[in-house]
Protein backbone atom coordinates (compact mmCIF):
# COMPACT_ATOMS: atom_id res chain seq x y z
CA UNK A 1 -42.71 -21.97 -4.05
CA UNK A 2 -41.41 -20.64 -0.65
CA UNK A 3 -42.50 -17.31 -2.18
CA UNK A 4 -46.37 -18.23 -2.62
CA UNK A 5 -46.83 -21.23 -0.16
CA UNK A 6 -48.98 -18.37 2.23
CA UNK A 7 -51.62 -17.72 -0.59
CA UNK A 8 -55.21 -19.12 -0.21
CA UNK A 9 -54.39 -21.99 -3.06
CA UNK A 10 -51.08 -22.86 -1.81
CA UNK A 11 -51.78 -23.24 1.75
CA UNK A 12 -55.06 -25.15 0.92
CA UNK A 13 -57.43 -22.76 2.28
CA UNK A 14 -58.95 -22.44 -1.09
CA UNK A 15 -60.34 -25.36 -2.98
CA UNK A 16 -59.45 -25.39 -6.52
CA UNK A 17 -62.76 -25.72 -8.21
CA UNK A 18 -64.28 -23.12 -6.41
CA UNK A 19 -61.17 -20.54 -7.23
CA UNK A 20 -61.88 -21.76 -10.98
CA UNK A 21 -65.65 -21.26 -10.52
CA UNK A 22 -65.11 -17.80 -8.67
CA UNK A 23 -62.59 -16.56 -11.31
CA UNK A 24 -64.89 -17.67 -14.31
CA UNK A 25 -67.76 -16.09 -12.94
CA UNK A 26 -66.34 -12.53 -12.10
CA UNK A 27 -64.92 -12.96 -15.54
CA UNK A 28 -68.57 -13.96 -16.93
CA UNK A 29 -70.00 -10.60 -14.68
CA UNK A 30 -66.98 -8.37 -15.04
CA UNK A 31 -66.24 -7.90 -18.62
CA UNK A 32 -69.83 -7.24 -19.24
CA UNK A 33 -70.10 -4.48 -16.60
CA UNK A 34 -66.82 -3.23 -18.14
CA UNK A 35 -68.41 -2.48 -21.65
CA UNK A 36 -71.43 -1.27 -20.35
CA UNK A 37 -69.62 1.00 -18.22
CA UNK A 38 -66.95 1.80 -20.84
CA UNK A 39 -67.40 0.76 -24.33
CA UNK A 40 -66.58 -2.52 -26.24
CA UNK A 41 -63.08 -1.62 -26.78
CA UNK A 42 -61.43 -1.53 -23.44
CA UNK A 43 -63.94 -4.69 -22.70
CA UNK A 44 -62.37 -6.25 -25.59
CA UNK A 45 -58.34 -5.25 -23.86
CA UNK A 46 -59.52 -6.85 -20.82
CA UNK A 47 -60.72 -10.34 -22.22
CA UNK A 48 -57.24 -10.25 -23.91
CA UNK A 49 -55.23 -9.85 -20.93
CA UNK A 50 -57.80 -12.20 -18.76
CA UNK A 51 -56.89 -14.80 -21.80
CA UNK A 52 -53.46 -14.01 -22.51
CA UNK A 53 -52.61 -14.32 -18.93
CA UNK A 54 -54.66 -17.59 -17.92
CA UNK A 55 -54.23 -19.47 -21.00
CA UNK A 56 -51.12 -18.98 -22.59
CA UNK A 57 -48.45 -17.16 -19.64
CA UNK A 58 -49.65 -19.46 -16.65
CA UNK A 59 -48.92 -22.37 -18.68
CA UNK A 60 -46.04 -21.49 -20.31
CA UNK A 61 -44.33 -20.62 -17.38
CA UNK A 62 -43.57 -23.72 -16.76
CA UNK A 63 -42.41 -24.62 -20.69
CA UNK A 64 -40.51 -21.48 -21.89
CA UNK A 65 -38.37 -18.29 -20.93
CA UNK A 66 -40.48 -16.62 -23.37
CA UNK A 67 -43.12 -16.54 -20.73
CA UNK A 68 -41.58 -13.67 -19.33
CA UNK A 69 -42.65 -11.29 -21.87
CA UNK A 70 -45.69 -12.97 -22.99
CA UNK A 71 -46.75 -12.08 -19.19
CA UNK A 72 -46.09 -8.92 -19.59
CA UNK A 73 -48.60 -7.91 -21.95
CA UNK A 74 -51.40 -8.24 -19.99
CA UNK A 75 -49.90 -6.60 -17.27
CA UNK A 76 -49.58 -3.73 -19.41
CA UNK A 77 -53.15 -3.37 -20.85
CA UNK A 78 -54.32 -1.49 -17.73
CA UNK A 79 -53.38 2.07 -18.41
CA UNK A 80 -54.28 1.35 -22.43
CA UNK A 81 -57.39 0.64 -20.76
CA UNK A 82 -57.68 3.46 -19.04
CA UNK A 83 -57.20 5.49 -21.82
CA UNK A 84 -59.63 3.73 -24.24
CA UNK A 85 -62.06 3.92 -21.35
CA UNK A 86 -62.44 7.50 -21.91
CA UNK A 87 -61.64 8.18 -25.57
CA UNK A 88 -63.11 4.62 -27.12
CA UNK A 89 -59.98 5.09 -29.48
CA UNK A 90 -56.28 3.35 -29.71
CA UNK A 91 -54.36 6.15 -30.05
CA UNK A 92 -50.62 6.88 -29.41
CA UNK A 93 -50.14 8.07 -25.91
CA UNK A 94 -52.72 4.79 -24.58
CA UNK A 95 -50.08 2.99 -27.03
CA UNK A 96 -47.10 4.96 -25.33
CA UNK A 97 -48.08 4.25 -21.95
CA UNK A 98 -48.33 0.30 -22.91
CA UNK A 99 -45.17 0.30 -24.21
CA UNK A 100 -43.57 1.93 -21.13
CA UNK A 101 -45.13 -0.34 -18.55
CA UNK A 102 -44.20 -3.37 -21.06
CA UNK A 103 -40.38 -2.82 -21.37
CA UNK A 104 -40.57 -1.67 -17.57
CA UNK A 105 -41.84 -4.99 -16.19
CA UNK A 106 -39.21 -6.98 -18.07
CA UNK A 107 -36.23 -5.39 -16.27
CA UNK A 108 -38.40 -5.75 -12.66
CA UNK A 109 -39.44 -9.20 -12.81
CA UNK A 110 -35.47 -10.49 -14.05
CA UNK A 111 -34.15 -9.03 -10.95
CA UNK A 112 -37.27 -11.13 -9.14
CA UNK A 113 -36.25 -14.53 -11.19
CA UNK A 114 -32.58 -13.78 -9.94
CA UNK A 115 -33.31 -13.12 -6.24
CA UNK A 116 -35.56 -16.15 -6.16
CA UNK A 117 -33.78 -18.54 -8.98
CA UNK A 118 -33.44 -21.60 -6.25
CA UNK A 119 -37.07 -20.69 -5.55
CA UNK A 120 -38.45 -20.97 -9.30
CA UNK A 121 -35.90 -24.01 -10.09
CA UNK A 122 -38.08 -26.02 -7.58
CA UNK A 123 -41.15 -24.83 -8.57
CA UNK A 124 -40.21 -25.91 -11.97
CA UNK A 125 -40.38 -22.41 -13.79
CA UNK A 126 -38.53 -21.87 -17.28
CA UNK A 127 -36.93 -18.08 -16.07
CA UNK A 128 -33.93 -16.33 -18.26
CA UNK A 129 -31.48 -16.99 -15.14
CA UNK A 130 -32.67 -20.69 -14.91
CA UNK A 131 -32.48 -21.44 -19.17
CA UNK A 132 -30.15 -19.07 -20.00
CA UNK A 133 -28.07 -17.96 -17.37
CA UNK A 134 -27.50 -15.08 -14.62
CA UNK A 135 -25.39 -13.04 -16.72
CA UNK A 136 -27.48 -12.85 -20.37
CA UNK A 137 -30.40 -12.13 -17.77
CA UNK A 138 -28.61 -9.18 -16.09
CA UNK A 139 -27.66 -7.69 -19.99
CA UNK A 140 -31.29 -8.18 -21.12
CA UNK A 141 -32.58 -6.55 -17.97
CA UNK A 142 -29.51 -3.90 -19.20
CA UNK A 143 -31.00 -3.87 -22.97
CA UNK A 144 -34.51 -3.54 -21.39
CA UNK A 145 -33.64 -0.32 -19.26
CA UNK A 146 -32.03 1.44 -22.10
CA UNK A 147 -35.08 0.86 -24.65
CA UNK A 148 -37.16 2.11 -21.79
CA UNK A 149 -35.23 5.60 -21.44
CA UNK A 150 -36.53 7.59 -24.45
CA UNK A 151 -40.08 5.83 -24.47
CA UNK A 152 -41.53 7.95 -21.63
CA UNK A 153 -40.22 11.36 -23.64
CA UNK A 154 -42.74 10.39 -26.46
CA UNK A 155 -45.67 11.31 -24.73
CA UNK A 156 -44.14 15.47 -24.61
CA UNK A 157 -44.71 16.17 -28.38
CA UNK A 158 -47.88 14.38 -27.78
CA UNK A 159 -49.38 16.43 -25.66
CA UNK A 160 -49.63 14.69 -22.62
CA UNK A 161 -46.50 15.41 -20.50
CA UNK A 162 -44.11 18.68 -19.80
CA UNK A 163 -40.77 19.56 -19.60
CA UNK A 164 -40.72 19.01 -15.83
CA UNK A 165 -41.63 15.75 -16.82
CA UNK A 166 -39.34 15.06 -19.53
CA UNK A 167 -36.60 16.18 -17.33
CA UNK A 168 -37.49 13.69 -14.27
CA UNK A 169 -38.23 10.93 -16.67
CA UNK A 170 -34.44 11.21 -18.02
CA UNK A 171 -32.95 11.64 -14.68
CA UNK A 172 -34.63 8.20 -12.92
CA UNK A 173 -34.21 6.54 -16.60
CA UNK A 174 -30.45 7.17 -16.56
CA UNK A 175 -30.09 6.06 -12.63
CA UNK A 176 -32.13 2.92 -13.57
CA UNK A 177 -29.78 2.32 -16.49
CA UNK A 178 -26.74 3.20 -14.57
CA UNK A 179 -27.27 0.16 -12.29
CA UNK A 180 -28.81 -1.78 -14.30
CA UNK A 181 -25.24 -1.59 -16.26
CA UNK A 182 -23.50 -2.54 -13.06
CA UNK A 183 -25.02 -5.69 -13.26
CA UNK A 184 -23.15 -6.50 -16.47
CA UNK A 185 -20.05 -7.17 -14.52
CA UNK A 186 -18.73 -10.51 -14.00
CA UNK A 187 -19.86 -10.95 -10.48
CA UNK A 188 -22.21 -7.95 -9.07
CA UNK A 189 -22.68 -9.45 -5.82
CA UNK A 190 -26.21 -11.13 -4.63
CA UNK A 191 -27.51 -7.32 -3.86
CA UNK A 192 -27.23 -6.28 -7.59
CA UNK A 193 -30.84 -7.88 -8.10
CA UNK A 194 -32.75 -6.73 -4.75
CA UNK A 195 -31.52 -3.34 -5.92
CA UNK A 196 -32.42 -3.45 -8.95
CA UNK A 197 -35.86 -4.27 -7.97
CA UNK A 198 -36.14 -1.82 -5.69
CA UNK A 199 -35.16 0.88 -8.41
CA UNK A 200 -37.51 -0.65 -10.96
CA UNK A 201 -40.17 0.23 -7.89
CA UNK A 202 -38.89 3.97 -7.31
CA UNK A 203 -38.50 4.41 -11.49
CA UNK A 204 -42.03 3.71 -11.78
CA UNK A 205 -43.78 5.44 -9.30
CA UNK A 206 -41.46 8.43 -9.72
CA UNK A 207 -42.43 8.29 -13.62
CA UNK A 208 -46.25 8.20 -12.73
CA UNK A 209 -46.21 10.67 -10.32
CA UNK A 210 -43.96 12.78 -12.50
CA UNK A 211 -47.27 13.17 -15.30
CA UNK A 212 -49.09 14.61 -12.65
CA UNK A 213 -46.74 17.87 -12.98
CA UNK A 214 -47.70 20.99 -14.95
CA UNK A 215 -45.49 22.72 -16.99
């Protein structure tokens, strides 16, 4: 892919079996470390995204559309990590926060698949614009931003956010929706996607910098 060919693998620069050797032994070292430094639980999250992500989404990427939110569940461990790390508990603002980074990464990486679509086609990558078209991929990344508006707002009668929060979670969740819904129209123009990507970037770093507020 014209969008990878710089990385170590890629370009060569890397040989395979010592990228597999590396990975499997900071894998072997790592989750260890992680439970001794943690607990067993959040060790546990981790081997599930280190599988979940090398054995089924890598190679599915290739097979099915589906990859795309198989992928994102490992991507969304991290802050359910982070909050097992320090309570050794699954409870429902660690679920919360996995459920907002989930449904946020499937709106972010359509508008990737449609920037680069002639980039995954020759890479030989199953995306939603490639197996089932520009348009349904635009409406789920439309479904996708309206699931993800009241989600955030969950974590106020938890305990864990404000009202200053609640109130800039709303406002970036209905500008992220707002264009996301542009993109339902018959031809949005080739911006609709870098934009929409570039709001998936401000939505989320507004949101997680928005938890950091009092009051």
């Amino acid at each position: 892919m014209h969008r990878t060919r710089n990385r170590p693998l890629p370009a060569g620069r890397v040989d395979p079996k010592l990228a597999l050797t590396l990975g499997l032994a900071c894998a072997a070292v790592s989750l260890p470390i992680l439970a001794l430094g943690t607990n067993a639980l959040t060790a546990a999250l981790g081997l599930l995204a280190l599988v979940s992500y090398v054995l089924v989404y890598t190679p599915m990427k290739t097979r099915s559309a589906w990859a795309l939110g198989v992928g994102a569940l490992p991507g969304a461990l991290p802050p359910l990590m982070g909050w097992t790390a320090i309570t050794n508990r699954l409870e429902a603002p660690g679920l919360v926060l996995f459920a907002i980074l989930f449904l946020w990464q499937l709106p972010h990486f359509l508008a990737i698949a449609l920037m680069l679509k002639a980039d995954y086609d020759r890479a030989g990558m199953k995306t939603v614009p490639q197996v089932m078209g520009d348009r349904n991929a635009r409406a789920q990344a439309a479904l996708y931003t309206a699931l993800l508006i009241p989600m955030p707002l969950l974590l106020v009668p938890l305990h864990v956010a404000g009202t200053a929060f609640a109130v800039i979670a709303s406002l970036l969740g209905v500008a992220f929706l707002g264009w996301s819904l542009v993109g339902l129209r018959r031809d949005p123009g080739p911006t609709w996607a870098r934009r929409e990507f570039l709001l998936s970037l401000v939505y989320l770093t507004g949101l997680f910098g928005a938890l950091g507020l009092r009051g």
